[in-house]
Each structure stands twice: as structure tokens, then as C-alpha cells.
C-alpha atoms as a PDB file:
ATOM      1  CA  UNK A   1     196.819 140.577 -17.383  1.00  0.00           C
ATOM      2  CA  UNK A   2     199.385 139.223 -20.001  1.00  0.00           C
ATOM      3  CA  UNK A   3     198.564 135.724 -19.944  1.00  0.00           C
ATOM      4  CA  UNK A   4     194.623 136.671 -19.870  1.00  0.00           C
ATOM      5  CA  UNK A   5     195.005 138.388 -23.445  1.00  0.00           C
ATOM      6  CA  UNK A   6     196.972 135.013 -24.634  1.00  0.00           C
ATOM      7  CA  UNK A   7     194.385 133.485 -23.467  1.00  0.00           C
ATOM      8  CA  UNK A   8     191.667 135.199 -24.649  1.00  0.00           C
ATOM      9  CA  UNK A   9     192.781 135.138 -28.499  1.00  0.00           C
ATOM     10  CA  UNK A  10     192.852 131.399 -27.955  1.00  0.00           C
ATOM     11  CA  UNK A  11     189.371 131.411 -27.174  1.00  0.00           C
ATOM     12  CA  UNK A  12     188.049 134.135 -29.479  1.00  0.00           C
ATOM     13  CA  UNK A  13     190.750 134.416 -32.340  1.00  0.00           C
ATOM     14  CA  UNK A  14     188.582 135.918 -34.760  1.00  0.00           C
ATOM     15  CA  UNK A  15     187.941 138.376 -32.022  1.00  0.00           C
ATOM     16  CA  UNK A  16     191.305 138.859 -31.269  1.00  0.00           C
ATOM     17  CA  UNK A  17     192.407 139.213 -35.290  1.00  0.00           C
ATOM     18  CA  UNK A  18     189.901 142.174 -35.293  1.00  0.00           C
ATOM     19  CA  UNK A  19     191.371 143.670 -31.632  1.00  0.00           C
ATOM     20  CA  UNK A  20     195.007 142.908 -33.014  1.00  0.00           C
ATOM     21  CA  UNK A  21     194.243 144.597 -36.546  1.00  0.00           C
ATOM     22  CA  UNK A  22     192.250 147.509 -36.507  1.00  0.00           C
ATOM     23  CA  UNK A  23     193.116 150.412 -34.837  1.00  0.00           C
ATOM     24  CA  UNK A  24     190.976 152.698 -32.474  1.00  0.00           C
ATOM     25  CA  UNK A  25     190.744 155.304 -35.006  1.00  0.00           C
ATOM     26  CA  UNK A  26     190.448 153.329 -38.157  1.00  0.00           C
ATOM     27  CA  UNK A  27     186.910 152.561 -36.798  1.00  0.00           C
ATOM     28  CA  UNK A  28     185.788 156.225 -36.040  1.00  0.00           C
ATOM     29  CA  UNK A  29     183.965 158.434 -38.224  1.00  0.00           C
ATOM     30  CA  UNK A  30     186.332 161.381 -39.944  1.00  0.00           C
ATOM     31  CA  UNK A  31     185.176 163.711 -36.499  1.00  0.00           C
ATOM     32  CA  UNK A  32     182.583 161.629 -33.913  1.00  0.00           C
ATOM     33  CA  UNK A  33     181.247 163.807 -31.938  1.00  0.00           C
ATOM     34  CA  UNK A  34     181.702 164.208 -28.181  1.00  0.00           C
ATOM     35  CA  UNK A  35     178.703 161.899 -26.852  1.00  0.00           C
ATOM     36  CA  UNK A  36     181.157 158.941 -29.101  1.00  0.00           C
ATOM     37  CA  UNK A  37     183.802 160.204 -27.614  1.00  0.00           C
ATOM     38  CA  UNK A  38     182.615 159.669 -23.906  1.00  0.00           C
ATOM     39  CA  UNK A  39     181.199 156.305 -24.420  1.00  0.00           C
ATOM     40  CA  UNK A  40     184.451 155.546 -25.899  1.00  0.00           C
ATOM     41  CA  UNK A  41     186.007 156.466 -22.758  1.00  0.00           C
ATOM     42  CA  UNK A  42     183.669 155.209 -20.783  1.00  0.00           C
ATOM     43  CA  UNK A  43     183.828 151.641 -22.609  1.00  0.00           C
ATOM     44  CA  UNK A  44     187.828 152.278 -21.816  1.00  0.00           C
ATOM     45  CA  UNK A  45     187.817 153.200 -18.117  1.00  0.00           C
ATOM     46  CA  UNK A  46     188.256 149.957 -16.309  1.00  0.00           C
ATOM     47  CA  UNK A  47     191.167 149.151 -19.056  1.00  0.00           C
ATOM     48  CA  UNK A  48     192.904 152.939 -18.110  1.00  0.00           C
ATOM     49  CA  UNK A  49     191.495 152.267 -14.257  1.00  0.00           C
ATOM     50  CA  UNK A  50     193.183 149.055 -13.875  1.00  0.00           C
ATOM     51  CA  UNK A  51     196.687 150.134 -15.873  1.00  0.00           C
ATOM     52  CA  UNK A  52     196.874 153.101 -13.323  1.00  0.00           C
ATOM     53  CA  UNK A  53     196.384 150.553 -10.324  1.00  0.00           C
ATOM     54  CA  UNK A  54     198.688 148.579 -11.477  1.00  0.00           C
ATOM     55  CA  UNK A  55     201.418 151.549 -11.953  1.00  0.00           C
ATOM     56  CA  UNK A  56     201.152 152.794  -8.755  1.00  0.00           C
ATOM     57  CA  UNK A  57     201.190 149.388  -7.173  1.00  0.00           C
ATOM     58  CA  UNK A  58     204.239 148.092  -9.410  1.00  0.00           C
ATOM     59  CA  UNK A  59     206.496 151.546  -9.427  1.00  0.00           C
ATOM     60  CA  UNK A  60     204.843 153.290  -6.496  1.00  0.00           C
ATOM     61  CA  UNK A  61     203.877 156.320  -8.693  1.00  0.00           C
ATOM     62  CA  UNK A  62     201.852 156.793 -11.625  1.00  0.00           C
ATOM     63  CA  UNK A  63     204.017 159.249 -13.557  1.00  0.00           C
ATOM     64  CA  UNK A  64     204.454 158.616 -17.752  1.00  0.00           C
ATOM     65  CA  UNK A  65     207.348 156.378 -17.667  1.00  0.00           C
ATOM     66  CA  UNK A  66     205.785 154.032 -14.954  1.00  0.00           C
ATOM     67  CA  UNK A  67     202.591 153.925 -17.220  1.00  0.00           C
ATOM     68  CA  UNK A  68     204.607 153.339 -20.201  1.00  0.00           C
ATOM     69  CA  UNK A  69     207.055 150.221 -18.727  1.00  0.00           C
ATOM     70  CA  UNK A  70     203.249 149.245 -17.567  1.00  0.00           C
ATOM     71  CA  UNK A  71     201.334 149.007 -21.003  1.00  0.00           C
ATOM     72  CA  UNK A  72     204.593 147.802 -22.329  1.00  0.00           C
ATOM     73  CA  UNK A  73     204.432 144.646 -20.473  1.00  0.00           C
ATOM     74  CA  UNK A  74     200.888 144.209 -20.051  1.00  0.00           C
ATOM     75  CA  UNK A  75     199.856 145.366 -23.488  1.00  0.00           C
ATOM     76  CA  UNK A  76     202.305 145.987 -26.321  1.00  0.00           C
ATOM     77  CA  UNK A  77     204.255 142.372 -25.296  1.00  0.00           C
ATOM     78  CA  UNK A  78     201.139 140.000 -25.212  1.00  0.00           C
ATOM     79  CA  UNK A  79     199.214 141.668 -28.563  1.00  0.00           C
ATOM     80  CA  UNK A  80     203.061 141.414 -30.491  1.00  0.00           C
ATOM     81  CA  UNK A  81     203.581 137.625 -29.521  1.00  0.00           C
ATOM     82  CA  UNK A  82     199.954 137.013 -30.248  1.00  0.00           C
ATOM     83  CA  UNK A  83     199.970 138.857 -33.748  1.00  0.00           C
ATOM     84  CA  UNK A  84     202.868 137.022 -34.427  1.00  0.00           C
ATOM     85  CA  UNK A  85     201.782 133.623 -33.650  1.00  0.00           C
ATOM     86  CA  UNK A  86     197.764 133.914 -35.419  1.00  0.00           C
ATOM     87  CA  UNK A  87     199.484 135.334 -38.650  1.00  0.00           C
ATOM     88  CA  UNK A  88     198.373 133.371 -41.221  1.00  0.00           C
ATOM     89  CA  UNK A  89     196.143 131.563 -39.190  1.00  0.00           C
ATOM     90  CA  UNK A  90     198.542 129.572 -36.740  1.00  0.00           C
ATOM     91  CA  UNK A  91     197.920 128.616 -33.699  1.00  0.00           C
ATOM     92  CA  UNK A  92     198.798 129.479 -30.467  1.00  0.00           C
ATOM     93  CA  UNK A  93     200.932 126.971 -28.595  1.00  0.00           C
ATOM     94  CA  UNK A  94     200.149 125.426 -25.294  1.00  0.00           C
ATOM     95  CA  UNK A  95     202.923 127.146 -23.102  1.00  0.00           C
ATOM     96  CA  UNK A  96     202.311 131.093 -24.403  1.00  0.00           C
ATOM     97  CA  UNK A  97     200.110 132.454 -21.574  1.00  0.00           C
ATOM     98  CA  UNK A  98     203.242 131.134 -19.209  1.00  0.00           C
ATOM     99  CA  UNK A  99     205.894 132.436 -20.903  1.00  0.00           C
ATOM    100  CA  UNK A 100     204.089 135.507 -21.846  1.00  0.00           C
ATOM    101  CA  UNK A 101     203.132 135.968 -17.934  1.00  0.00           C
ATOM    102  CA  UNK A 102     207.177 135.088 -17.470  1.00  0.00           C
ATOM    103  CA  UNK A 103     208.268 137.599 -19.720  1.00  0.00           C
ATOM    104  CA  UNK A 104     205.981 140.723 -18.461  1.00  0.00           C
ATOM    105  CA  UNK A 105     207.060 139.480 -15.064  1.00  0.00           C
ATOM    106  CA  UNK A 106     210.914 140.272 -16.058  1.00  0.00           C
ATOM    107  CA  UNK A 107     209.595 143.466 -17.308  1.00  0.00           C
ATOM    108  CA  UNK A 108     208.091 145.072 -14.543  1.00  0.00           C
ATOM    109  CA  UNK A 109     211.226 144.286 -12.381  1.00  0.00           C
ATOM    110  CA  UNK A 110     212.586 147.046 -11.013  1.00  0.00           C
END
């Protein structure tokens, strides 16, 4: 999942500026109302689906801390090295999506 998010802003960077720049709720009207809110969800589910299989696979339970040591290395590490490396328009180097993948690996080590 890390590397695929590396690799994905290599092959849709303008894409991934957007995804790495604007947040959910900068987006959303003041109040959307609850039909938004469900296909927001919905459009979500396989994302939250996924991180929860992952959890209980990885740490045997799917309890807050689990989730978070999850996201952290799944999420929050690829999108930071990304954002770091597109600033300004740079490119991403050759080797990221390994050591990315190599570094959420360590993470998720018990």
C-alpha cells in the first residue's frame, strides 16, 4: 500500500498535488447534507475496509492504536515523503516506492 501511493503520484502528480494539498473538508460545503455525507463514505469504504484488514491481520486486533501505527505507515509516511519530494515541482526518484515499502515495513514491526 505504501509503495502503490509513491507510485501513483509518479504517474498522476497533478493528481497527487491535489490529494496531497487539499483537505477532506476544505472541499465540502459549510454543512453537506447527509446524502454527501454517505457517498462520501461510501467513496471511502474500501480505503477504511482495507486499513481495518490490514490491522487485524498486522496486530491481531483492530483497536485505535493498531489502526493508528496502521495509517501511520501506510498513509501519513508515503503522502509526507511524497509532499516532500513534488514540492516545487521535483521529482520523485527511482528508488522511493522501495524504500518507502522498507520503511512502513520497519513500522509495522511488532
Amino acid at each position: 500500500m505504501a509503495g502503490t501511493q509513491v507510485s501513483f503520484a509518479r504517474e498522476q502528480p497533478e493528481d497527487a498535488r491535489l490529494l496531497l494539498t487539499a483537505r477532506r473538508d476544505d472541499l465540502l460545503d459549510a454543512d453537506p447534507d447527509d446524502e454527501f455525507r454517505a457517498r462520501l463514505d461510501g467513496i471511502n469504504a474500501p480505503l477504511t475496509t482495507a486499513l481495518t484488514r490490514l490491522t487485524k491481520m498486522l496486530r491481531r486486533r483492530a483497536d485505535a492504536r493498531g489502526a493508528d501505527a496502521v495509517t501511520r505507515a501506510v498513509v501519513d509516511l508515503p503522502n509526507a515523503t511524497i509532499r516532500r519530494h513534488m514540492r516545487d515541482g521535483g521529482q520523485l526518484p527511482g528508488w522511493l516506492e522501495r524504500d518507502v515499502e522498507a520503511a512502513a515495513r520497519r513500522l509495522l514491526q511488532p
